[in-house]
N, C-alpha and C. Protein backbone atom coordinates (compact mmCIF):
# COMPACT_ATOMS: atom_id res chain seq x y z
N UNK A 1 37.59 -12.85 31.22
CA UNK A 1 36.76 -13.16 32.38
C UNK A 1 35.56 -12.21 32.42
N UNK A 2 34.51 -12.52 32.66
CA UNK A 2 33.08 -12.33 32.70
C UNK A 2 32.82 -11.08 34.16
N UNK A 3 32.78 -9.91 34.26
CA UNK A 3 32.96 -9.11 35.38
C UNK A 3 31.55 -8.89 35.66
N UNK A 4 31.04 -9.48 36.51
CA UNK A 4 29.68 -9.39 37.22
C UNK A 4 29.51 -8.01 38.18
N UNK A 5 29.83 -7.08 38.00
CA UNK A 5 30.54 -6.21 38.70
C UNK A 5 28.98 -5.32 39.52
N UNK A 6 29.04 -5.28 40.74
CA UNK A 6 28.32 -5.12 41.51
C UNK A 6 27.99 -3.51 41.77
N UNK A 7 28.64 -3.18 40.91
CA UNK A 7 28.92 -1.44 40.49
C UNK A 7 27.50 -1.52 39.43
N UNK A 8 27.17 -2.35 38.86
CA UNK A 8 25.92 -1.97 37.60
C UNK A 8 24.96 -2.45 38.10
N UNK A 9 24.72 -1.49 39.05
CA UNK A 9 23.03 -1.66 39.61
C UNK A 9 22.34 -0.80 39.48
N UNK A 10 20.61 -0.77 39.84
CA UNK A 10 19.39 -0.26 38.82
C UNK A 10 19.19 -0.37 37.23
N UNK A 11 19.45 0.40 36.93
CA UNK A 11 19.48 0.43 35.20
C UNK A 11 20.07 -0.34 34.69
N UNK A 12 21.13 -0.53 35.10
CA UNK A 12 22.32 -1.24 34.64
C UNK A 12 22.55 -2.88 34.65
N UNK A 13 21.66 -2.73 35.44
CA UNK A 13 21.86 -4.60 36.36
C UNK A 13 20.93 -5.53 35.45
N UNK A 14 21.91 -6.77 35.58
CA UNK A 14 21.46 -7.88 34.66
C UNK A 14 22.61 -8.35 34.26
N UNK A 15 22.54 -9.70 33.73
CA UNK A 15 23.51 -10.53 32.95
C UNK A 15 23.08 -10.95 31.37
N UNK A 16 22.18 -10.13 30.79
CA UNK A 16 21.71 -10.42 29.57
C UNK A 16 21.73 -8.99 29.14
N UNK A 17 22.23 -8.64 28.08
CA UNK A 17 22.29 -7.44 27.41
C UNK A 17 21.16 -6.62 26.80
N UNK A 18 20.48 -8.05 26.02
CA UNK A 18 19.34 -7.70 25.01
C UNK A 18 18.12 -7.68 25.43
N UNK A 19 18.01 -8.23 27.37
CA UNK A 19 17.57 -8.02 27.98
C UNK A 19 17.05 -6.64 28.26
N UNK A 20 18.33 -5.90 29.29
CA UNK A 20 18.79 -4.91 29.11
C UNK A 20 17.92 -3.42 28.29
N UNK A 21 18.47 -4.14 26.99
CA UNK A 21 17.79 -2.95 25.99
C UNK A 21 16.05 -2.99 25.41
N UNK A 22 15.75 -4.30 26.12
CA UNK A 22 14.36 -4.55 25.51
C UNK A 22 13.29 -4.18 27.36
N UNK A 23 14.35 -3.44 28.20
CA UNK A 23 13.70 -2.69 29.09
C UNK A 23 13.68 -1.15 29.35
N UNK A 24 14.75 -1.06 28.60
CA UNK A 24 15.30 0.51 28.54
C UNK A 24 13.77 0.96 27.59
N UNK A 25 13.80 -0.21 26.33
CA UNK A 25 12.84 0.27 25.29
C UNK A 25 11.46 0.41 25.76
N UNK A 26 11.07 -0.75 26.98
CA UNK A 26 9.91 -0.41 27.69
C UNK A 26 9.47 0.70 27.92
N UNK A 27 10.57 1.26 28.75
CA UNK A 27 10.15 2.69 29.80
C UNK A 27 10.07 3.82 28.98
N UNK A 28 10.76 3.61 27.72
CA UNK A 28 10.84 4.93 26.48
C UNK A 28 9.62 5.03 26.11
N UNK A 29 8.92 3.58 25.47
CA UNK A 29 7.52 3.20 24.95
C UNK A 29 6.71 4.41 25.68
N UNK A 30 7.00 4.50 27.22
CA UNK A 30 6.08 5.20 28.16
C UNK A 30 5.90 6.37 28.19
N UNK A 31 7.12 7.13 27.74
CA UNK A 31 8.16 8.35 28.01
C UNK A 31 8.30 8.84 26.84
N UNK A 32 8.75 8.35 25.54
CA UNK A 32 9.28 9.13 24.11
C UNK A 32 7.81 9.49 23.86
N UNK A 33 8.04 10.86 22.94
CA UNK A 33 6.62 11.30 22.21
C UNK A 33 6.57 10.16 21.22
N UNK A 34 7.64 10.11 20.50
CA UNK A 34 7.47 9.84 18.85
C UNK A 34 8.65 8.34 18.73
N UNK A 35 8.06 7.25 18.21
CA UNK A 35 8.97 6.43 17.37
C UNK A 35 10.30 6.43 18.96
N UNK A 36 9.42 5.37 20.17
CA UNK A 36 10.86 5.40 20.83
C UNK A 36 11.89 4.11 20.49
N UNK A 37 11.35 3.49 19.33
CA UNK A 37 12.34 1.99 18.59
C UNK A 37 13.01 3.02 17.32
N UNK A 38 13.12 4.39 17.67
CA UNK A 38 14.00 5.22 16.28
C UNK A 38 15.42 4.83 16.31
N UNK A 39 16.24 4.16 15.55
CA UNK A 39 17.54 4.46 15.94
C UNK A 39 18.66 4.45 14.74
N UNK A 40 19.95 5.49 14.83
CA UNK A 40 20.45 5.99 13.77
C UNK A 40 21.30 4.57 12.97
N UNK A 41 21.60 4.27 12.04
CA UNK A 41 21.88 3.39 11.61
C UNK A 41 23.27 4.13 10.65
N UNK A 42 24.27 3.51 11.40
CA UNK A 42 25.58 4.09 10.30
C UNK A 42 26.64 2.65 9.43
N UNK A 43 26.71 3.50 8.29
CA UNK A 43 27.52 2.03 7.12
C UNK A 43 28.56 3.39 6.57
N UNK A 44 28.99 2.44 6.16
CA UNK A 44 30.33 3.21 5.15
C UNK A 44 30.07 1.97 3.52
N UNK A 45 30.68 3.00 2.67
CA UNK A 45 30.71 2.69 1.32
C UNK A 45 31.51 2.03 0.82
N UNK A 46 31.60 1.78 -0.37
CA UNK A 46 33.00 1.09 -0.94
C UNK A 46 34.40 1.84 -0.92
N UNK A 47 34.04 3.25 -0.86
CA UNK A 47 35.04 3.85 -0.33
C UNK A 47 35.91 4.40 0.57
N UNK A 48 35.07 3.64 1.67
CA UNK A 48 35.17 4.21 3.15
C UNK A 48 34.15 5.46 3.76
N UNK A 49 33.35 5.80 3.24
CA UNK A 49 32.79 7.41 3.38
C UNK A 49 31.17 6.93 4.59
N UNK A 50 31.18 7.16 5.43
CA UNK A 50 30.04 6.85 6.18
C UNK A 50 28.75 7.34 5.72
N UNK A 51 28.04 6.88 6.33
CA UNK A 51 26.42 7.05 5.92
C UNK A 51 25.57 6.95 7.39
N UNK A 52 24.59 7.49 7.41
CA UNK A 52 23.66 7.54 9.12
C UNK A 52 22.69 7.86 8.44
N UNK A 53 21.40 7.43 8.45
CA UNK A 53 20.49 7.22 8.50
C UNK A 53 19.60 6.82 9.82
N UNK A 54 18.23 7.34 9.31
CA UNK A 54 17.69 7.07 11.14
C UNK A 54 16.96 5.89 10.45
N UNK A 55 16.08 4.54 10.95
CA UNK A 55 15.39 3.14 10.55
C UNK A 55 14.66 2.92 12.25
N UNK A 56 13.77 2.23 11.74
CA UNK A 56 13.24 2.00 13.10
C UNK A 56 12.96 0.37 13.60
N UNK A 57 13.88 0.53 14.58
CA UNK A 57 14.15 -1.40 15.54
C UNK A 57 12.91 -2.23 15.59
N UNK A 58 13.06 -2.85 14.87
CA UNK A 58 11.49 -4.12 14.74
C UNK A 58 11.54 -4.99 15.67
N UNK A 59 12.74 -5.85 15.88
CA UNK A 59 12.55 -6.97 16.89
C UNK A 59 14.31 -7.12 17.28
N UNK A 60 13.83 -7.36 18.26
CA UNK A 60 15.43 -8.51 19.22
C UNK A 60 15.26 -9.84 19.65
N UNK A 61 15.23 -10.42 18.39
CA UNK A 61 15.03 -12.38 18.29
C UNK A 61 16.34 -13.04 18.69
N UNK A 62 16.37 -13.43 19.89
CA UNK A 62 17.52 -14.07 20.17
C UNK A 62 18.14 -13.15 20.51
N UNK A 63 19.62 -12.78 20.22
CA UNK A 63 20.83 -11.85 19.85
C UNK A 63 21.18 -10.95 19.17
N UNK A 64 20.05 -10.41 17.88
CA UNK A 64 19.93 -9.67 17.46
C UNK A 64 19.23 -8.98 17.51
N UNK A 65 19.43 -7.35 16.27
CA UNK A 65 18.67 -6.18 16.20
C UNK A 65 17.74 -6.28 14.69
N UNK A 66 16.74 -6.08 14.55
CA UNK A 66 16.12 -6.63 13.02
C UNK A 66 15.79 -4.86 12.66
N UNK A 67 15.67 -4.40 11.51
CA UNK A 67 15.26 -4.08 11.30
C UNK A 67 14.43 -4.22 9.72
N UNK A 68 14.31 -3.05 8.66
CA UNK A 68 13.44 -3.70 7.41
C UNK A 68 13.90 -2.38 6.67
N UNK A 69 13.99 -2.74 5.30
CA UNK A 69 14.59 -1.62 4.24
C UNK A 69 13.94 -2.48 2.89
N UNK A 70 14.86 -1.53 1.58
CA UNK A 70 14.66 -2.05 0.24
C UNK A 70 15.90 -2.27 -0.11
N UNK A 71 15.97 -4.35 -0.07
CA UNK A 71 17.35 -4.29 -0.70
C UNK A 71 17.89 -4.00 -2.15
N UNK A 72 17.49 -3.29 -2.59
CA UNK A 72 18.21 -2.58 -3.39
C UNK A 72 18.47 -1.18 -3.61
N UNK A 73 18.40 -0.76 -2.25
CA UNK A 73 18.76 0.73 -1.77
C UNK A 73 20.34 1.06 -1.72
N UNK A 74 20.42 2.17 -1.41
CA UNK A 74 22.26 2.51 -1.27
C UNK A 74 22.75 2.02 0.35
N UNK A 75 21.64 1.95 1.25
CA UNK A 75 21.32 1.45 2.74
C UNK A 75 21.75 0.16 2.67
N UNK A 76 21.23 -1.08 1.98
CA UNK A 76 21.19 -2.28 1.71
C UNK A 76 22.40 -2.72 0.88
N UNK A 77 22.92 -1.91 -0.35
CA UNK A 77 24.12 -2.25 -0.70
C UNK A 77 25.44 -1.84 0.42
N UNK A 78 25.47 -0.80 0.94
CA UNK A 78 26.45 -0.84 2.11
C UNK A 78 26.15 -1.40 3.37
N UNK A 79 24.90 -2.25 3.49
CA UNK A 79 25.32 -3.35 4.45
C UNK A 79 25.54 -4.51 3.72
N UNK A 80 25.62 -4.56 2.54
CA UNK A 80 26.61 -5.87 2.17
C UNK A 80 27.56 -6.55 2.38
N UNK A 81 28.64 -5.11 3.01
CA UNK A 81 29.51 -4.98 3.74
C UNK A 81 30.16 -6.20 4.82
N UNK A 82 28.79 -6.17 5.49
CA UNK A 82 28.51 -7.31 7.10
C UNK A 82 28.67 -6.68 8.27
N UNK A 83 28.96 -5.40 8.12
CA UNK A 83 29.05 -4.83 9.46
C UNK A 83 28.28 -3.33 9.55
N UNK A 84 28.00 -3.01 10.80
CA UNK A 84 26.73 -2.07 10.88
C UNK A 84 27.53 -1.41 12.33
N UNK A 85 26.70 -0.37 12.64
CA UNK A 85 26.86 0.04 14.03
C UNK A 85 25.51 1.12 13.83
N UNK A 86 24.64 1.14 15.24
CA UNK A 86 23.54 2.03 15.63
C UNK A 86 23.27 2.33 16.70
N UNK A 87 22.82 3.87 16.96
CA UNK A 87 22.58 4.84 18.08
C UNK A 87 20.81 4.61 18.11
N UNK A 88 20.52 4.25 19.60
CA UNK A 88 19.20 5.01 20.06
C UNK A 88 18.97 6.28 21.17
N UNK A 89 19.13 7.30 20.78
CA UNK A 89 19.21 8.07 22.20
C UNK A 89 17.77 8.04 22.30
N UNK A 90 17.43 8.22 23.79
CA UNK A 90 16.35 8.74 24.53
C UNK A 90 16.42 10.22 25.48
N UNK A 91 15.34 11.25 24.72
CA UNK A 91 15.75 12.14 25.39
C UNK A 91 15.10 12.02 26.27
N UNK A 92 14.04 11.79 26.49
CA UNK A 92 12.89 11.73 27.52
C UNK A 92 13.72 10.96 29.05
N UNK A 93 14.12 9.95 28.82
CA UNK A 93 15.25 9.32 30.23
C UNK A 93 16.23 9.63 29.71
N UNK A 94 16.92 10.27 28.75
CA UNK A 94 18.53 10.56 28.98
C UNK A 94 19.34 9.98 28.97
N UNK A 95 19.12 9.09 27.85
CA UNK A 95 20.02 7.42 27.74
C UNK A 95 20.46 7.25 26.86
N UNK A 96 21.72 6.47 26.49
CA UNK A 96 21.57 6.05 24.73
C UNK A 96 22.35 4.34 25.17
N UNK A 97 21.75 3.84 23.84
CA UNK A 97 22.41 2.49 23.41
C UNK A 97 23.20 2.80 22.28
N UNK A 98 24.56 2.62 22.22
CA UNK A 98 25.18 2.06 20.81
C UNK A 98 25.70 0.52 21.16
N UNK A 99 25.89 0.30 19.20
CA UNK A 99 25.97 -1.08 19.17
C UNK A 99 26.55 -1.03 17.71
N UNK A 100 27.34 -2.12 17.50
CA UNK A 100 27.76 -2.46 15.95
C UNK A 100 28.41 -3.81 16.08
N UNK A 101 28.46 -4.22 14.91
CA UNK A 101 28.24 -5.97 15.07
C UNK A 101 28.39 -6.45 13.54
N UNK A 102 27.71 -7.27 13.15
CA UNK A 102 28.07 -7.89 11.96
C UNK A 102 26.67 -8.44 11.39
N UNK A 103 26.02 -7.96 9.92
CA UNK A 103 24.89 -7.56 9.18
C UNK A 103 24.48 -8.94 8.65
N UNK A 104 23.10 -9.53 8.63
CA UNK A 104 22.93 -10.40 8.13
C UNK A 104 21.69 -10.49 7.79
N UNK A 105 20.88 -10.96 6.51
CA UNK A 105 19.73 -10.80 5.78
C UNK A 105 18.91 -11.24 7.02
N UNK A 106 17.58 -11.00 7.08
CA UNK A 106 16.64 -11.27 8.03
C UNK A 106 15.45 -11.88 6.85
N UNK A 107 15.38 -12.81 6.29
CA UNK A 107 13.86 -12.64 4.83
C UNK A 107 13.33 -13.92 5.32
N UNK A 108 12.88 -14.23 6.21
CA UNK A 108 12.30 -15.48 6.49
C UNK A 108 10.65 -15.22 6.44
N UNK A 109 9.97 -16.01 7.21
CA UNK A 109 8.57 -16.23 7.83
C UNK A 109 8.19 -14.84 9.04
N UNK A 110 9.37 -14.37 9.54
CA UNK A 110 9.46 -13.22 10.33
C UNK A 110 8.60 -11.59 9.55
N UNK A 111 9.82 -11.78 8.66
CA UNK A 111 9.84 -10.55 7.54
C UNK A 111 8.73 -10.60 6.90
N UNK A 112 8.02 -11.74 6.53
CA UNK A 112 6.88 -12.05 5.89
C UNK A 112 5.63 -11.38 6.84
N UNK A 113 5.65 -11.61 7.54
CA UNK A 113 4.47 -11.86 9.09
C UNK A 113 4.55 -10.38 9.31
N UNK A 114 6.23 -9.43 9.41
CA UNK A 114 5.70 -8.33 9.36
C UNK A 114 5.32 -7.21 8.22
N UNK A 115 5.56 -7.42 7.17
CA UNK A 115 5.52 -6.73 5.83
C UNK A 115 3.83 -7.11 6.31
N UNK A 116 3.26 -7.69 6.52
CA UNK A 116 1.92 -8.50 6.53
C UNK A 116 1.19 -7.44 7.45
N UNK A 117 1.43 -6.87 8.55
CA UNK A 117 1.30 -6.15 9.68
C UNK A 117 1.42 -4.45 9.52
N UNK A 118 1.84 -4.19 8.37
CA UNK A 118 1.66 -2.91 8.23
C UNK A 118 0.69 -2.32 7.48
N UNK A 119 0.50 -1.29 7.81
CA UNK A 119 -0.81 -0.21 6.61
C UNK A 119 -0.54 -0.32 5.38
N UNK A 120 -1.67 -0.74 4.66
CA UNK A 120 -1.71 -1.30 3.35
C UNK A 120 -1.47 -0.42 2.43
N UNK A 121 -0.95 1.12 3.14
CA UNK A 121 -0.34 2.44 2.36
C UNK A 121 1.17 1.72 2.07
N UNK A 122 1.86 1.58 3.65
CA UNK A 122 2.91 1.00 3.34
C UNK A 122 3.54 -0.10 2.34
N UNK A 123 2.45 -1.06 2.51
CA UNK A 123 2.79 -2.35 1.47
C UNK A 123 2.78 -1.67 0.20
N UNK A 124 1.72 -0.76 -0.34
CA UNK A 124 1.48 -0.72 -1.69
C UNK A 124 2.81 0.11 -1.84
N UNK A 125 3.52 0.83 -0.81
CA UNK A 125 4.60 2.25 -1.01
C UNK A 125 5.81 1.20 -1.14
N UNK A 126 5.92 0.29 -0.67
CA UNK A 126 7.07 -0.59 -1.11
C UNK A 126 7.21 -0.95 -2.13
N UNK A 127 6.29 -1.46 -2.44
CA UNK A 127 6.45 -2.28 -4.37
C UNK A 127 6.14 -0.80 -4.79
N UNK A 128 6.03 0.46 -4.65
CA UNK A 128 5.94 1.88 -5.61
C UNK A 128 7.40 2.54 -5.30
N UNK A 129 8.26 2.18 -4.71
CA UNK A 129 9.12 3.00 -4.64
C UNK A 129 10.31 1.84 -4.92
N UNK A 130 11.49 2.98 -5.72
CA UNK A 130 12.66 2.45 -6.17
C UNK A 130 13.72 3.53 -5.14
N UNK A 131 13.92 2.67 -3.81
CA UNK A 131 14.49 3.88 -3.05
C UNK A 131 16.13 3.36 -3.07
N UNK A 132 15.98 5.40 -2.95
CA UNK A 132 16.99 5.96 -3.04
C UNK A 132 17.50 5.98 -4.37
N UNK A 133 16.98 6.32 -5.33
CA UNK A 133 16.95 6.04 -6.46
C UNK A 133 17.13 8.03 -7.33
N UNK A 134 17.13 8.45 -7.90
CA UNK A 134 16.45 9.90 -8.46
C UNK A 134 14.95 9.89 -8.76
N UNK A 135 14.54 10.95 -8.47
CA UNK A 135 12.99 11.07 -8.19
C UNK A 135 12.93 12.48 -8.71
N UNK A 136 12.22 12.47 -9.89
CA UNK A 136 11.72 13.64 -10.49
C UNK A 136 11.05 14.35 -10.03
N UNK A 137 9.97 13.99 -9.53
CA UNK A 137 8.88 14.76 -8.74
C UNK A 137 7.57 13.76 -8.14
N UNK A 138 7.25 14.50 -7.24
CA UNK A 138 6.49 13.69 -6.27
C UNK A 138 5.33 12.83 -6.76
N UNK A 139 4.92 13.74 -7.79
CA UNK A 139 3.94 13.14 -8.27
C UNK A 139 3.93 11.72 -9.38
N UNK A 140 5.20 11.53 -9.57
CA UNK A 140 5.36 10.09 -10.33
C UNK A 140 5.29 8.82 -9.28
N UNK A 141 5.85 8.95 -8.02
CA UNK A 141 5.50 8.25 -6.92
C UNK A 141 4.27 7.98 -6.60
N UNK A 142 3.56 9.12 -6.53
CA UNK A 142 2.39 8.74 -6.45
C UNK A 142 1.67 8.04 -7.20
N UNK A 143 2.02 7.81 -8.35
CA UNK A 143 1.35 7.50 -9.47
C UNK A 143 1.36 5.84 -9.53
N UNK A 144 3.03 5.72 -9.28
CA UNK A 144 3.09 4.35 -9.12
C UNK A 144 2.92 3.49 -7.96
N UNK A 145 2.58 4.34 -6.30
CA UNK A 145 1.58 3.60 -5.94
C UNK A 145 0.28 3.49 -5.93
N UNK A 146 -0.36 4.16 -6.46
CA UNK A 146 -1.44 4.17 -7.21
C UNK A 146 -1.95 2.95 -8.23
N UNK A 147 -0.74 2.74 -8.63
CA UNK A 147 -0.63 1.66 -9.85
C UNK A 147 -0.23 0.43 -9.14
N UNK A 148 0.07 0.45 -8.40
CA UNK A 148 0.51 -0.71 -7.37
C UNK A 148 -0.33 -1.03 -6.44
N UNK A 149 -1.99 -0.07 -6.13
CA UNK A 149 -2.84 -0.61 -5.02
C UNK A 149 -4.14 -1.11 -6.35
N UNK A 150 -3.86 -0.65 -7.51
CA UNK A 150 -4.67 -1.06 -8.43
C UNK A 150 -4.79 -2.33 -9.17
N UNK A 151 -3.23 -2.87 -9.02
CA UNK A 151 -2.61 -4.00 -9.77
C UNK A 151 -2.87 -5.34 -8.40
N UNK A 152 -2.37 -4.36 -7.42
CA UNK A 152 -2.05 -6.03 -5.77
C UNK A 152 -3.41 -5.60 -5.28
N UNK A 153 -4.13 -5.08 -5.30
CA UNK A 153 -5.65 -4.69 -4.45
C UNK A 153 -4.38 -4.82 -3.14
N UNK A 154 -5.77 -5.29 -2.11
CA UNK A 154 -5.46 -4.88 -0.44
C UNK A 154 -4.87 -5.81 -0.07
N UNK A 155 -4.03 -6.99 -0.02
CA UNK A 155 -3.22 -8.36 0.13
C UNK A 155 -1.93 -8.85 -0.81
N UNK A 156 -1.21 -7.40 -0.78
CA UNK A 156 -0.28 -7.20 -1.74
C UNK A 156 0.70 -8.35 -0.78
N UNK A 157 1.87 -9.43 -1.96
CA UNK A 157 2.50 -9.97 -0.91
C UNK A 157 4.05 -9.06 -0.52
N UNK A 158 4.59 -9.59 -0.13
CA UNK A 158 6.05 -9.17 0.54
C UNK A 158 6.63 -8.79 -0.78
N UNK A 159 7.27 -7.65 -1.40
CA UNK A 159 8.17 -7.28 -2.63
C UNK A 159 9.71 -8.36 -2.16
N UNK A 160 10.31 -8.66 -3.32
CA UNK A 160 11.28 -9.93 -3.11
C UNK A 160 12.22 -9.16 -2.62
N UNK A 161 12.51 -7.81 -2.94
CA UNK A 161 13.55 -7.13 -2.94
C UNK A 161 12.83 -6.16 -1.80
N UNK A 162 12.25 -6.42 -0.68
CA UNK A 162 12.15 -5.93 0.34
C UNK A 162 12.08 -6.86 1.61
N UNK A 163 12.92 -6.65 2.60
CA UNK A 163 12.83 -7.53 3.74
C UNK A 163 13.85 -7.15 5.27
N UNK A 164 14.08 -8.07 6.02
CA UNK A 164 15.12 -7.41 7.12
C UNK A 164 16.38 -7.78 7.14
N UNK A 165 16.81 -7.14 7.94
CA UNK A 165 18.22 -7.59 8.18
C UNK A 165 18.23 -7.40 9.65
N UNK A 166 19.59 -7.74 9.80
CA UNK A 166 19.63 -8.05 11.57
C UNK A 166 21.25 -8.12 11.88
N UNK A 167 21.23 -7.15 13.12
CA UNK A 167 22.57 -6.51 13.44
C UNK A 167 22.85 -7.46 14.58
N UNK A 168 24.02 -8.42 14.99
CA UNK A 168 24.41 -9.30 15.72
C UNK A 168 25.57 -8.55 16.42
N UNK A 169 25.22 -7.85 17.58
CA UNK A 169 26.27 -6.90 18.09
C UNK A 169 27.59 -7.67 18.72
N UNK A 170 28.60 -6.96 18.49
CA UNK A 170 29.83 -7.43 19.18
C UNK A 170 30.30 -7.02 20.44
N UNK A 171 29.56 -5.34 20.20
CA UNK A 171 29.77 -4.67 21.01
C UNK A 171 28.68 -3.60 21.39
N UNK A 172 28.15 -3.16 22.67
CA UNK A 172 26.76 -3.01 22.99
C UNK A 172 27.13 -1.82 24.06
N UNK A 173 27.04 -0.65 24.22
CA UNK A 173 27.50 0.18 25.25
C UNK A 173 26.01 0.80 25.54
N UNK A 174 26.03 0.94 27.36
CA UNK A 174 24.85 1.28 27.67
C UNK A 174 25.42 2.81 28.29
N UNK A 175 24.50 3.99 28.03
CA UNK A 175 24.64 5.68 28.72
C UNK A 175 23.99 5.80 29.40
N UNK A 176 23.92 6.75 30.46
CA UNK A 176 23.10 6.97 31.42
C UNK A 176 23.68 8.61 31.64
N UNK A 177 22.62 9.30 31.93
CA UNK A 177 23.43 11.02 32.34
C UNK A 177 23.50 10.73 33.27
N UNK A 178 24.22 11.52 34.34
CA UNK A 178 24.67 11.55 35.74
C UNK A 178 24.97 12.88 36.05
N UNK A 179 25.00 13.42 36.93
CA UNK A 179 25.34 14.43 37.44
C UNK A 179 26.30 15.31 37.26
N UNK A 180 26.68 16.58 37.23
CA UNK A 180 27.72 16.95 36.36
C UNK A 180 28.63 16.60 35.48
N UNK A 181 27.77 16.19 34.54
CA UNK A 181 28.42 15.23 33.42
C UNK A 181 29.34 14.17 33.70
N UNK A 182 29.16 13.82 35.07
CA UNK A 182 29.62 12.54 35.03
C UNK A 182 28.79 11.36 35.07
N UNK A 183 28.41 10.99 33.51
CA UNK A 183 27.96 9.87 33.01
C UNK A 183 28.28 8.55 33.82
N UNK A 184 26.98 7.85 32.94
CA UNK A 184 27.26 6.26 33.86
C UNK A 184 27.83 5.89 31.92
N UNK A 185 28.44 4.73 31.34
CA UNK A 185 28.53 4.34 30.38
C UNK A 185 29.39 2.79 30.89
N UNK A 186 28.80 1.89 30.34
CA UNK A 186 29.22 0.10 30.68
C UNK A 186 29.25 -0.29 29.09
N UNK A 187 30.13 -0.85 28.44
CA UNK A 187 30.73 -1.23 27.62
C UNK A 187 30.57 -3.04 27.58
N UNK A 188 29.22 -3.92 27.01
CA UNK A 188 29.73 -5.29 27.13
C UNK A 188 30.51 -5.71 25.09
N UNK A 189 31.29 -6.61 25.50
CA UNK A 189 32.15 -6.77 24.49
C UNK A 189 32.21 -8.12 24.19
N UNK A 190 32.50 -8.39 22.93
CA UNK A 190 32.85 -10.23 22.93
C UNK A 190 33.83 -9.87 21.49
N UNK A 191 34.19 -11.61 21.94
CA UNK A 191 35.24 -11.41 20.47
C UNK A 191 34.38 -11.82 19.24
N UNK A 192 33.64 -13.07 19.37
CA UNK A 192 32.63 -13.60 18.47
C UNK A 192 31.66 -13.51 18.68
N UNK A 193 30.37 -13.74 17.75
CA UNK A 193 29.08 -13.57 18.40
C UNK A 193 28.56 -15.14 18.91
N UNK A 194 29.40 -16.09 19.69
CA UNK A 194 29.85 -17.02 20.22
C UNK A 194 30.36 -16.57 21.36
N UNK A 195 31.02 -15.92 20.90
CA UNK A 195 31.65 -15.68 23.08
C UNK A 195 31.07 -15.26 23.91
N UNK A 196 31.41 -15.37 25.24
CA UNK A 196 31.26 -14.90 26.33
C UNK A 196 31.46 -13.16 26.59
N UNK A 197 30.11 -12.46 27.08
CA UNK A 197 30.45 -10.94 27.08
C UNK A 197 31.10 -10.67 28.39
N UNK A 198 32.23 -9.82 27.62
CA UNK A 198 33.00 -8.95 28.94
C UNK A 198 32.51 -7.82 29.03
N UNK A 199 32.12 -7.15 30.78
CA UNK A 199 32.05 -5.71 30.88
C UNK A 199 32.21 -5.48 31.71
N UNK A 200 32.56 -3.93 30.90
CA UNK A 200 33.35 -2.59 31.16
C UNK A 200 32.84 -1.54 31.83
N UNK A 201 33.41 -1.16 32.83
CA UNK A 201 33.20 0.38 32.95
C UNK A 201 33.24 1.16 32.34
N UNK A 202 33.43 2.80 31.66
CA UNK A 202 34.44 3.40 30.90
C UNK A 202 33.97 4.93 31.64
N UNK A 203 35.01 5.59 31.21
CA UNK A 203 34.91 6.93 31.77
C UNK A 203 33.81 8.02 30.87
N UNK A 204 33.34 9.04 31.25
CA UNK A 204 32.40 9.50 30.45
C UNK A 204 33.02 10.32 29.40
C-alpha cells in the first residue's frame, strides 16, 4: 500500500520521486560551488569487490538517472552487471539522495544530441583516450588528442564505444539534516520498475 503520509512535508512532499530530485537539484544549481549534478557512482566486479567513482547526472528522462562514460572502461564493464547504486550529497543544503536500481545502455538520439553539446576538447578527449586503461605518461594522451582534433577537425561524431547509460532506481532514499542529528530520511521502494512506490520513514 502506497503511504501518502502527511508527515513528508516541505522538502519532502510530493507523489513523484524524480520529481522530487529534479528540485532538490534546482536549489543546489543555486547553492553548490562546483558540479551540483556530481554524484558517486558504486559497482562491484566479477568478484564481488566494489568500486565508487564520482560521474556527473545528465538527465532524468522518464524514470531514470542517465549518465555518460567509455564503454569499454572498467566503469562500463562492471555495469554490465545491471545493477548500480549512487550518492549525491549536497553540502551547501545538507542533503543527500541515494539510489540503486538496475543499469541499462542509454546510446540513442539522446546520447548523440549530447556528445554533440560538449567542448570540442571533450569530443576530441573521447576518441583520444582508452580509459582506464595504463597510461605511460601524460604526454602520449596528449598526443593522441592532438591526433584526433587533426584527423575529426571540429564535428567529430559520437565514438561507438562512448555513450550513456541509465540507472532505473528501485530504491530512492531522500536525507535531510535535522537537528541534533536527528535526521529527516524517507525511503520510496518498489519491487519492479513497474510497481507502485512504497514510502518509508526510517530512523536516522
Amino acid at each position: 500500500m502506497i503511504d501518502h503520509s502527511t508527515d513528508r512535508d516541505g522538502i519532502f512532499a510530493g507523489n513523484d520521486p524524480f520529481e522530487l530530485v529534479q528540485n532538490w537539484l534546482k536549489e543546489a544549481e543555486e547553492s553548490e560551488l562546483n558540479d551540483p549534478n556530481a554524484m558517486a557512482l558504486s559497482t562491484v566486479d566479477a568478484d564481488g569487490l566494489p568500486n565508487t567513482r564520482m560521474v556527473l547526472l545528465k538527465g532524468i528522462p522518464g524514470n531514470g538517472f542517465v549518465f555518460y562514460t567509455n564503454y569499454t572502461s572498467k566503469k562500463a564493464e562492471e555495469l554490465a552487471g545491471g545493477k548500480a547504486a549512487f550518492v549525491i550529497h549536497w553540502k551547501s543544503l545538507r542533503r543527500q539522495i541515494r539510489a540503486r536500481g538496475l543499469v541499462d545502455k542509454f546510446d540513442g538520439p539522446e546520447a548523440d544530441a549530447y556528445y554533440k553539446s560538449r567542448s570540442i576538447f571533450s569530443r576530441h578527449g573521447a576518441w583520444a583516450s582508452d580509459q582506464s586503461s595504463p597510461l605511460e605518461n601524460r604526454q602520449i594522451l596528449a598526443d593522441r588528442a592532438a591526433k584526433m582534433e587533426a584527423e575529426l577537425g571540429e564535428d567529430p561524431p559520437r565514438p561507438p564505444f562512448w555513450g550513456g547509460f541509465i540507472i532505473t532506481p528501485l530504491e530512492i532514499e531522500f536525507w535531510a539534516d535535522g537537528p541534533a542529528r536527528l535526521h529527516d530520511r524517507f525511503k520510496w521502494s518498489r519491487e519492479t520498475v513497474s510497481s507502485e512506490w512504497e514510502i518509508g520513514r526510517l530512523y536516522p
